[in-house]
C-alpha atoms as a PDB file:
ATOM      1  CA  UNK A   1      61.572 -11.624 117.259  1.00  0.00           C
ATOM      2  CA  UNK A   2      64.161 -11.494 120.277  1.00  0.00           C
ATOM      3  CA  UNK A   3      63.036  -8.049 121.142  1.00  0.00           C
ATOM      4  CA  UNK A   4      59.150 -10.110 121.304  1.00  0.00           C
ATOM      5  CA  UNK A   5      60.389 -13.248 123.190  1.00  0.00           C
ATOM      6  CA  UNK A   6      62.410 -10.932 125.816  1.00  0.00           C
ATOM      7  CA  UNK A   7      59.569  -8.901 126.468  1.00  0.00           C
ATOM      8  CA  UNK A   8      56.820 -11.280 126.654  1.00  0.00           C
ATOM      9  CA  UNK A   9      59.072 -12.694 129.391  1.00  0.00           C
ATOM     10  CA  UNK A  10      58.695 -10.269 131.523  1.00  0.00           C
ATOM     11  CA  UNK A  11      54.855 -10.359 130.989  1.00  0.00           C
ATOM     12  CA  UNK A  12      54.722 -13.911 132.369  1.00  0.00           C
ATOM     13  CA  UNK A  13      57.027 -13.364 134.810  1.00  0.00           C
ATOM     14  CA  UNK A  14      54.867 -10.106 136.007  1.00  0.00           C
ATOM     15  CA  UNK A  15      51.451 -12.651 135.441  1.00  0.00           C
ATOM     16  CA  UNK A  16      53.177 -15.517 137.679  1.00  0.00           C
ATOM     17  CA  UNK A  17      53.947 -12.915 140.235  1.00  0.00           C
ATOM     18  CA  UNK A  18      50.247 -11.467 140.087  1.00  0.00           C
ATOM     19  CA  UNK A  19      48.812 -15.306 140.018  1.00  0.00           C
ATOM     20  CA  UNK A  20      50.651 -16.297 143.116  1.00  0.00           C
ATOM     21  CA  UNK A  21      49.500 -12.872 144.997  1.00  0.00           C
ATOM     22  CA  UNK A  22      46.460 -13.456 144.212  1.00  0.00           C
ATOM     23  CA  UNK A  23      45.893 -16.830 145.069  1.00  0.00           C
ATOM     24  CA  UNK A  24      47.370 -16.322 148.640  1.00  0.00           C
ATOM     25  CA  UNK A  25      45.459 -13.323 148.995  1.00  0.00           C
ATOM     26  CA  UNK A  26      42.157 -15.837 148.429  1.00  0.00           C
ATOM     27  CA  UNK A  27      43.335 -18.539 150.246  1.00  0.00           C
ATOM     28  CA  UNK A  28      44.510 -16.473 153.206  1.00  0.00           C
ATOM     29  CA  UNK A  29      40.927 -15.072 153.366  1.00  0.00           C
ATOM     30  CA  UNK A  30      39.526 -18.360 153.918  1.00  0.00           C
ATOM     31  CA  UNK A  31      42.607 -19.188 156.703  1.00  0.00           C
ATOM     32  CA  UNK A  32      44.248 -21.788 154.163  1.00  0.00           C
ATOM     33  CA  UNK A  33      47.420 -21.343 152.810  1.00  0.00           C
ATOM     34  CA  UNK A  34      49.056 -22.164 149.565  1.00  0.00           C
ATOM     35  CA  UNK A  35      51.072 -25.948 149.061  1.00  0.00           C
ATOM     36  CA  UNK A  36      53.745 -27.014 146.617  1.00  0.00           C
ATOM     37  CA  UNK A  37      51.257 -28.106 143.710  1.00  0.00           C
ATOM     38  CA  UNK A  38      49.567 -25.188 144.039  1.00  0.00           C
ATOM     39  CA  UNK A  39      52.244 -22.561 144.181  1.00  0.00           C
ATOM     40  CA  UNK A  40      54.057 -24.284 140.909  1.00  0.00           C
ATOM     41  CA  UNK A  41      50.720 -24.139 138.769  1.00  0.00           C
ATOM     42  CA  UNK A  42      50.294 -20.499 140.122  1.00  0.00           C
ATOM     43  CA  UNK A  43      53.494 -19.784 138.259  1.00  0.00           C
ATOM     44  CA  UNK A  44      53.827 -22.810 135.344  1.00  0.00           C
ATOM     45  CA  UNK A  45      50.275 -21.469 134.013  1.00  0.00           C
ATOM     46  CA  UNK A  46      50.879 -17.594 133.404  1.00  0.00           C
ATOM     47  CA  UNK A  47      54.399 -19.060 131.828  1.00  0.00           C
ATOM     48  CA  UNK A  48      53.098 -21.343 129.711  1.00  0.00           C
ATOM     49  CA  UNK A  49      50.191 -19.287 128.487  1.00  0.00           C
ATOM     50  CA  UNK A  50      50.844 -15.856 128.743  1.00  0.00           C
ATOM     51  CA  UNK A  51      54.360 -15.803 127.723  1.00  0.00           C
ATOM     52  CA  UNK A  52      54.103 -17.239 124.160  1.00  0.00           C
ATOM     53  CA  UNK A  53      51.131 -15.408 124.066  1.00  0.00           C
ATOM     54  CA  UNK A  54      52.154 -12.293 124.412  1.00  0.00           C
ATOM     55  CA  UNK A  55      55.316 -13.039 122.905  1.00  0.00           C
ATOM     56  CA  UNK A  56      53.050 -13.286 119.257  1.00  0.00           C
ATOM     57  CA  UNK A  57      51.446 -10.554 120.473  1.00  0.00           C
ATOM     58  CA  UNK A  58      54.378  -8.114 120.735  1.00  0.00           C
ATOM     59  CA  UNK A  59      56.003  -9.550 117.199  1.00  0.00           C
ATOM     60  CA  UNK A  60      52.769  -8.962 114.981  1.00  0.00           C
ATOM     61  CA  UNK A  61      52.889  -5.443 117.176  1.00  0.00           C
ATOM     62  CA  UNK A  62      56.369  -4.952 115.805  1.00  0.00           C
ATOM     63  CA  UNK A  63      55.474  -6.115 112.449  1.00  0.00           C
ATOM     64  CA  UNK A  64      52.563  -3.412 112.177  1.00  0.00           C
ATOM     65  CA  UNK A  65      54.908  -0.791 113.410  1.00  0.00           C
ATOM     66  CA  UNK A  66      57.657  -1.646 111.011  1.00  0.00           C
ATOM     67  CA  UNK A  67      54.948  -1.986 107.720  1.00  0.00           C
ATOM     68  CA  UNK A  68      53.923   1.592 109.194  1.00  0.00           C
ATOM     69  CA  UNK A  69      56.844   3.156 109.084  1.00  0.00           C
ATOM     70  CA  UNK A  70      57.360   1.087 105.690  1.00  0.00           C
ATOM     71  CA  UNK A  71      54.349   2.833 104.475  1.00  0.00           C
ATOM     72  CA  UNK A  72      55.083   6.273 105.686  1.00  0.00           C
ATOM     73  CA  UNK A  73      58.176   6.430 104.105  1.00  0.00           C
ATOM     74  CA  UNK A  74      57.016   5.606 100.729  1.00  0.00           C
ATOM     75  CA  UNK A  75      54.356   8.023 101.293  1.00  0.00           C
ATOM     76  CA  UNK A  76      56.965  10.648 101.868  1.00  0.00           C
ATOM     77  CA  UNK A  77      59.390   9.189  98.878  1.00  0.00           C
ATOM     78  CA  UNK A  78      56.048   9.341  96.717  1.00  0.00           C
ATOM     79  CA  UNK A  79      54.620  12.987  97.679  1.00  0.00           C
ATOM     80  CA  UNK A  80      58.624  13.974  96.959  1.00  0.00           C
ATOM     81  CA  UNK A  81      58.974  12.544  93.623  1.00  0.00           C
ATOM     82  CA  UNK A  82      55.302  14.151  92.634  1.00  0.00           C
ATOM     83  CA  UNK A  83      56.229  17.749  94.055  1.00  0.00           C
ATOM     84  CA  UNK A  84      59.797  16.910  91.649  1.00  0.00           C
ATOM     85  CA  UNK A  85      57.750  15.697  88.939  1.00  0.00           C
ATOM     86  CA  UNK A  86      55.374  18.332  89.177  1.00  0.00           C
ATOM     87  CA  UNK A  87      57.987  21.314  89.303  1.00  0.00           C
ATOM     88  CA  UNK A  88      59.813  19.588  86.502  1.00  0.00           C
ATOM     89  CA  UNK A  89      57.044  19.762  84.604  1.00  0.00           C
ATOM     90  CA  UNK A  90      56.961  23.586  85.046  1.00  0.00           C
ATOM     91  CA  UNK A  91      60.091  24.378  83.684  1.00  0.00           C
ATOM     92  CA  UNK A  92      62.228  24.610  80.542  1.00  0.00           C
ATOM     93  CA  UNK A  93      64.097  21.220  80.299  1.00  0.00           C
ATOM     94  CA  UNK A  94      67.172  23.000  78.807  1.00  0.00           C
ATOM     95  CA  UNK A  95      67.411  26.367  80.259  1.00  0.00           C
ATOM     96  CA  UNK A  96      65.566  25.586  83.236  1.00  0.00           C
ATOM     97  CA  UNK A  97      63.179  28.775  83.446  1.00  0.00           C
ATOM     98  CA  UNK A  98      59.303  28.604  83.348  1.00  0.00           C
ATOM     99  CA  UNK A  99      58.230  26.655  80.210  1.00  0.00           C
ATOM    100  CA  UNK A 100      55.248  28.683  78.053  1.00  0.00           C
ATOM    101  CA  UNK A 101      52.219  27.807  80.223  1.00  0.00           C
ATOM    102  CA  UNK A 102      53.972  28.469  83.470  1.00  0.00           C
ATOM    103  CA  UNK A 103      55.034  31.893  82.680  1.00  0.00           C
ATOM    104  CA  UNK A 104      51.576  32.575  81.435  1.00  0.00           C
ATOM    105  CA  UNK A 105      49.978  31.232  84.325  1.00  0.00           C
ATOM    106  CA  UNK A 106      52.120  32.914  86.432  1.00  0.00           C
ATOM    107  CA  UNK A 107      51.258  36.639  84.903  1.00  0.00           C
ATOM    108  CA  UNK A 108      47.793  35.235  84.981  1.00  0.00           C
ATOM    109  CA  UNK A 109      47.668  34.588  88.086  1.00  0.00           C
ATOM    110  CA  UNK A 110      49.486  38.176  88.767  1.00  0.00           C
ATOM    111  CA  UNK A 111      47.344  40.562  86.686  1.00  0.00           C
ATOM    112  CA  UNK A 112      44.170  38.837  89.209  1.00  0.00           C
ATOM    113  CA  UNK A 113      45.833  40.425  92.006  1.00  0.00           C
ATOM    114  CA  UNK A 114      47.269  43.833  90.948  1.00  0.00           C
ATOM    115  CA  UNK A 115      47.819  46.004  87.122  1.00  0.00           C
ATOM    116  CA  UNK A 116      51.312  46.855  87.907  1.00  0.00           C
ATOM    117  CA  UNK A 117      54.932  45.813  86.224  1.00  0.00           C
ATOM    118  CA  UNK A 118      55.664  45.124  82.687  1.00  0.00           C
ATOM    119  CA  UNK A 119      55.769  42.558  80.171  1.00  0.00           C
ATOM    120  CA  UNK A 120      59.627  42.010  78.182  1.00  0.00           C
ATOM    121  CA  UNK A 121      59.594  39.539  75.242  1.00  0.00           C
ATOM    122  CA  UNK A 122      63.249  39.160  74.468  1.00  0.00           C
ATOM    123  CA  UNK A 123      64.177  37.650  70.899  1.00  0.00           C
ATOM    124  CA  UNK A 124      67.440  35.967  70.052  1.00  0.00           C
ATOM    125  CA  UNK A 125      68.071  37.781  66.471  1.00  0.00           C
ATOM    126  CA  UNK A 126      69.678  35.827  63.984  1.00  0.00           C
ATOM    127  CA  UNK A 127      69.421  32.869  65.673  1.00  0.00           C
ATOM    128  CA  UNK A 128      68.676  30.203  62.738  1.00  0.00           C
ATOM    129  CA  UNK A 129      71.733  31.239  61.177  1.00  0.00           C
ATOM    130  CA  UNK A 130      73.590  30.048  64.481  1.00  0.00           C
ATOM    131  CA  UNK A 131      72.047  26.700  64.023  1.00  0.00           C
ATOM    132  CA  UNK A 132      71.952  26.692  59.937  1.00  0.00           C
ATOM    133  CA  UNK A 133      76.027  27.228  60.009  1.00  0.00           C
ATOM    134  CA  UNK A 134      77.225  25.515  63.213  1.00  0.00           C
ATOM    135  CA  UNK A 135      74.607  23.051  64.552  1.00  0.00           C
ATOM    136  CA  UNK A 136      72.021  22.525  66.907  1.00  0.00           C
ATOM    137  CA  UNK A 137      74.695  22.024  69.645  1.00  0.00           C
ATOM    138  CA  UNK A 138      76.216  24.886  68.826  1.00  0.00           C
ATOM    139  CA  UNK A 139      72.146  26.553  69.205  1.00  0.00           C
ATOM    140  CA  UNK A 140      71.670  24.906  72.244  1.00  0.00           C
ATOM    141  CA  UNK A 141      75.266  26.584  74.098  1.00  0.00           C
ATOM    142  CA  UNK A 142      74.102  30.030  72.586  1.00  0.00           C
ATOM    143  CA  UNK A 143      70.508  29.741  73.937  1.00  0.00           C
ATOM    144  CA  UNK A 144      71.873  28.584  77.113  1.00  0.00           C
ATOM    145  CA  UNK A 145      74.717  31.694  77.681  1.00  0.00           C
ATOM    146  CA  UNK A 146      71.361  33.882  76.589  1.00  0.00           C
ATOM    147  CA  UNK A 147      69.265  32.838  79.527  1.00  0.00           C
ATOM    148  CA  UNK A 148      72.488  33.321  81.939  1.00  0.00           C
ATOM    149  CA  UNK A 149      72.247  37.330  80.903  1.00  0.00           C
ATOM    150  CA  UNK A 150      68.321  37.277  81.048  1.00  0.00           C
ATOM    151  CA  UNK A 151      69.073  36.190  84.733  1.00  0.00           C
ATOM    152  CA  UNK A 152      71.830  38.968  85.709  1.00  0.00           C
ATOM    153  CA  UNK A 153      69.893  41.463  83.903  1.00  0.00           C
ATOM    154  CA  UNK A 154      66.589  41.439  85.628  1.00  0.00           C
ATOM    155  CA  UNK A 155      65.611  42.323  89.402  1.00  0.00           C
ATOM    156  CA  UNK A 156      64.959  39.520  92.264  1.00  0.00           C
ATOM    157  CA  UNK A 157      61.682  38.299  92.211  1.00  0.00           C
ATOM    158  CA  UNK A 158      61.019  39.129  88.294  1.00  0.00           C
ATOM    159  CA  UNK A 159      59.791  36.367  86.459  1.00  0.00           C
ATOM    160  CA  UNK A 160      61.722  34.754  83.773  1.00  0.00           C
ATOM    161  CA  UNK A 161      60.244  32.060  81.112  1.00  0.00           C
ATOM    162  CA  UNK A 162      61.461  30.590  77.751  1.00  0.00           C
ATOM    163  CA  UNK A 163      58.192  31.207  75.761  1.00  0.00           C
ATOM    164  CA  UNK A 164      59.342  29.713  72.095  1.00  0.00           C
ATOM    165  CA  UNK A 165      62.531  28.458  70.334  1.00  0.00           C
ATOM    166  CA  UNK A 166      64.706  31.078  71.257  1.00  0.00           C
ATOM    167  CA  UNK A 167      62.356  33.472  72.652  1.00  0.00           C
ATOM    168  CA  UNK A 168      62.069  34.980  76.040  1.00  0.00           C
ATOM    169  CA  UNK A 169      59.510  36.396  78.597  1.00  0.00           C
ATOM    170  CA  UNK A 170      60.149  38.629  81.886  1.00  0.00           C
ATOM    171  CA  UNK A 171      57.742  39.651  83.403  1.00  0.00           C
ATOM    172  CA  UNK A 172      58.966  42.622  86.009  1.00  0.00           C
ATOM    173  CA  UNK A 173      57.017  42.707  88.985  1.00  0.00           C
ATOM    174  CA  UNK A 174      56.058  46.068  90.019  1.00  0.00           C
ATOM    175  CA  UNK A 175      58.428  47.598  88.030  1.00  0.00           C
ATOM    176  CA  UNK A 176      57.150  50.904  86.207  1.00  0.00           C
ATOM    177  CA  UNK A 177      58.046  52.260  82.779  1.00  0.00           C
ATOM    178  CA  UNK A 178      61.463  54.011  83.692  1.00  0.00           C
ATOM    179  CA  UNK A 179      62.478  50.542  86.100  1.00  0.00           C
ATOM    180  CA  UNK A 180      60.988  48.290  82.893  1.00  0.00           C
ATOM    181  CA  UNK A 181      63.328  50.330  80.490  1.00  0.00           C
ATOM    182  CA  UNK A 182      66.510  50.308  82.650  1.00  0.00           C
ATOM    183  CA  UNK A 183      66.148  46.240  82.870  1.00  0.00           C
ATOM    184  CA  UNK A 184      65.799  45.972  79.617  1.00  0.00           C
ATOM    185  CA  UNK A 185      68.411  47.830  78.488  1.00  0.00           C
ATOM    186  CA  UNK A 186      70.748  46.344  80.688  1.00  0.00           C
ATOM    187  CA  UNK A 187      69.539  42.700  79.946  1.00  0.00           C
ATOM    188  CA  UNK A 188      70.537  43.874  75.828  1.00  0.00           C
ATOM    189  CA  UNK A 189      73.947  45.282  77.043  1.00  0.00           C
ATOM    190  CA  UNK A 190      74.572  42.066  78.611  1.00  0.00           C
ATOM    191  CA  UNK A 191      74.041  39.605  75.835  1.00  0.00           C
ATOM    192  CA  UNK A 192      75.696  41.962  73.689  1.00  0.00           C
ATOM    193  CA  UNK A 193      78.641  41.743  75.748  1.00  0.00           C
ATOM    194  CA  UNK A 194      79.001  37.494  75.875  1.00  0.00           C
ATOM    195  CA  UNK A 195      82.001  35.872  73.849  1.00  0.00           C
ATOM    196  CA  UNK A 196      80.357  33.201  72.643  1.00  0.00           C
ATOM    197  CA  UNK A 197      83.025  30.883  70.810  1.00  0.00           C
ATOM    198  CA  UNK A 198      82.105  28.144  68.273  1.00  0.00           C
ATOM    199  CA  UNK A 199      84.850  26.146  66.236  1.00  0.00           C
ATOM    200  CA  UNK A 200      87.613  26.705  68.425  1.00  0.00           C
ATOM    201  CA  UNK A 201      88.930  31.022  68.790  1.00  0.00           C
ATOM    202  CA  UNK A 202      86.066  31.691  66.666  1.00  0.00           C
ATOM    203  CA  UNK A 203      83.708  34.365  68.410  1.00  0.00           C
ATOM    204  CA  UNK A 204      80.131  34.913  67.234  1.00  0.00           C
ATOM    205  CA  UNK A 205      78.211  37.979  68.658  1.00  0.00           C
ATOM    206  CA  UNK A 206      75.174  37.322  69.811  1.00  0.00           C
ATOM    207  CA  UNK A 207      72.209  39.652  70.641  1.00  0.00           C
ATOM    208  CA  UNK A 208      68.588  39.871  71.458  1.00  0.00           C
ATOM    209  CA  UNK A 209      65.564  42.488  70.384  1.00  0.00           C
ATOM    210  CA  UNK A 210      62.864  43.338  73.096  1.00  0.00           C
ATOM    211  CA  UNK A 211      60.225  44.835  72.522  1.00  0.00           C
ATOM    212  CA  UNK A 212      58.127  45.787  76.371  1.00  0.00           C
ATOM    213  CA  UNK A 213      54.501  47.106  77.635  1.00  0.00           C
ATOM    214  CA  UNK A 214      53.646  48.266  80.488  1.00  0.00           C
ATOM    215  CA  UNK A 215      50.940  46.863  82.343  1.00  0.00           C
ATOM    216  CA  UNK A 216      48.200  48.496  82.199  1.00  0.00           C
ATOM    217  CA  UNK A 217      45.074  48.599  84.327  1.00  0.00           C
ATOM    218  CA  UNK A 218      42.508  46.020  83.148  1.00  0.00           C
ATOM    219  CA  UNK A 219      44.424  44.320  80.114  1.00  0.00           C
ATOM    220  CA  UNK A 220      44.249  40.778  79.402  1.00  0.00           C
ATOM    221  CA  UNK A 221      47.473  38.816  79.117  1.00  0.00           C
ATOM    222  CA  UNK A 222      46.716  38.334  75.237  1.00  0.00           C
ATOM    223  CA  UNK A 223      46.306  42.229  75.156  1.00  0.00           C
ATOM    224  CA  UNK A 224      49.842  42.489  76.731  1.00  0.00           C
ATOM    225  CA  UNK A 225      51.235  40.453  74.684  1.00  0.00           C
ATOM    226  CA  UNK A 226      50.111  41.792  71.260  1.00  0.00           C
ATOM    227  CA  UNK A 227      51.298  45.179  72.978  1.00  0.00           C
ATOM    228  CA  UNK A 228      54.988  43.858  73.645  1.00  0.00           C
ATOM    229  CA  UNK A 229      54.864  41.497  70.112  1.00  0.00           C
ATOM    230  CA  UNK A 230      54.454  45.233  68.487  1.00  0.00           C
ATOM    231  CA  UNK A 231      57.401  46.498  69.907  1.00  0.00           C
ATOM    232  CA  UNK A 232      59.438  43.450  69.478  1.00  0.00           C
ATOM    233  CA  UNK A 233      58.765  43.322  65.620  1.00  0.00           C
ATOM    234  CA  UNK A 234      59.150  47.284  65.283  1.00  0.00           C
ATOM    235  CA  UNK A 235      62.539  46.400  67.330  1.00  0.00           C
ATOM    236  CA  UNK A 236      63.635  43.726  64.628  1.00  0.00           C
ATOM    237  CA  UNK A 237      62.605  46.006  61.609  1.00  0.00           C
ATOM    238  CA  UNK A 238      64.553  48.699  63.065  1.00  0.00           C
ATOM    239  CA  UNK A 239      67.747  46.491  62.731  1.00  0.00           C
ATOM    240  CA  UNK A 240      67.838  44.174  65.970  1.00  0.00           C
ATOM    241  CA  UNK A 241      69.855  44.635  69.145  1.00  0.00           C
ATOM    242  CA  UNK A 242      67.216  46.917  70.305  1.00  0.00           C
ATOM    243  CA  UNK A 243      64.944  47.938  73.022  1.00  0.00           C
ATOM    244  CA  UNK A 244      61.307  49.130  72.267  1.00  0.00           C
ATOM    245  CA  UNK A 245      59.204  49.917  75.030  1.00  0.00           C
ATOM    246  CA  UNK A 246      55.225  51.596  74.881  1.00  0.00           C
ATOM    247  CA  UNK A 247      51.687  50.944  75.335  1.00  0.00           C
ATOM    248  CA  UNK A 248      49.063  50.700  72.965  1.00  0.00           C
ATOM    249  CA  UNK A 249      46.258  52.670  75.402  1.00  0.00           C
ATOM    250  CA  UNK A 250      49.113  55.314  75.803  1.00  0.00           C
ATOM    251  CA  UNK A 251      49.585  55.111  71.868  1.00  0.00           C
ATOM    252  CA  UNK A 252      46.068  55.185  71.204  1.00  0.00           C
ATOM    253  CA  UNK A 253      45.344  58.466  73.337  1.00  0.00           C
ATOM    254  CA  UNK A 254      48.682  60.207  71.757  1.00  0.00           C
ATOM    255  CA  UNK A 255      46.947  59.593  68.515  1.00  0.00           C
END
């Protein structure tokens, strides 16, 4: 309200100054000249009308700036907490990768724009055991030290999603057979090689079956799946801890 007042000062001091110029400009047209009386209401008028006037004036304009910038802030605070809410809502609450629908949308989305890369669906094997003898907490750390090799085993830019319990998509952008192999490979070797301690000294191995596709030009994402499910089920009948990689159109012409 100060800043107003000080401000609409200067307005009726800049309005007296204008009346009293004016006035003498008038009166010196006619060859008269301004008295006493006249001079004071030339400068008691703009002061007693414009200056509270303007002084309201310039507070409601400060008020209307301030409930602006108010308003623009929340604004800002608002679109923040939706682009948080809506990226949260993406993602794996525990591990933090894409949940199910993401990851699907997001090789969805890819397979519109271009066949190439390959499809990883990475089990945790023996997993209910885990949570059977040493509890869900126990389940949770395990799951947890899983997705940390998932994320030093694949390539920048491949996409990583948890897509069940304790099972696992990548999808490898770009990547063909011999690249899709290599990553998933190393992505076994590195689970394989975590010390995961429950119950004090007590180390429990932990390790993963994969079972890939490559793919291929014009398959659906359910087609790719059912392709890598194959694999991953031959992978877990062959004893776990294992990498299985083929396509069913490449198995369907060897046949």
């Amino acid at each position: 309200m100060a800043r107003a007042i000080f401000k609409a000062f200067w307005v009726a001091v800049a309005s007296a100054a204008s009346s009293v110029l004016l006035v003498m400009m008038i009166l010196s047209f006619f060859g008269d000249s301004i008295g006493g009386l006249g001079l004071l209401m030339c400068i008691a008028c703009p002061l007693v009308i414009a200056w509270p006037a303007s002084a309201y004036m310039f507070w409601q304009n400060d008020r209307l700036q301030a409930a602006h910038r108010d308003l623009s802030r929340a604004h800002a605070q608002l679109a923040a907490a939706h682009r948080r809410l809506a990226e949260k809502a993406r993602h794996d609450d525990m591990t933090g990768m894409l949940n199910r629908e993401s990851f699907f949308g997001v090789l969805e989305r890819s397979r519109r724009k271009t066949d190439s890369g390959a499809l990883l669906i990475i089990d945790a094997d023996h997993f209910k055991s885990i949570n059977d003898r040493f509890g869900h907490l126990a389940g949770d750390e395990a799951l947890l030290q899983i997705a940390g090799a998932l994320r030093g085993g694949v390539r920048a830019g491949d996409v990583l999603g948890r897509i069940g319990g304790e099972e696992f998509g990548a999808f490898l952008v770009g990547a063909n057979e011999h690249e899709a192999a290599r990553v998933a490979e190393r992505i076994r070797q590195q689970v394989e090689m975590i010390r995961f301690r429950v119950e004090g000294d007590r180390i429990v191995p932990l390790t993963v079956s994969i079972g890939g596709t490559i793919c291929e030009p014009g398959a659906t994402v359910s087609e790719l799946m059912r392709s890598a499910d194959r694999r991953l089920y031959e992978a877990k009948n062959r004893g776990r801890n294992l990498v299985i990689f083929g396509s069913d159109k490449r198995d369907t012409e060897a046949a």
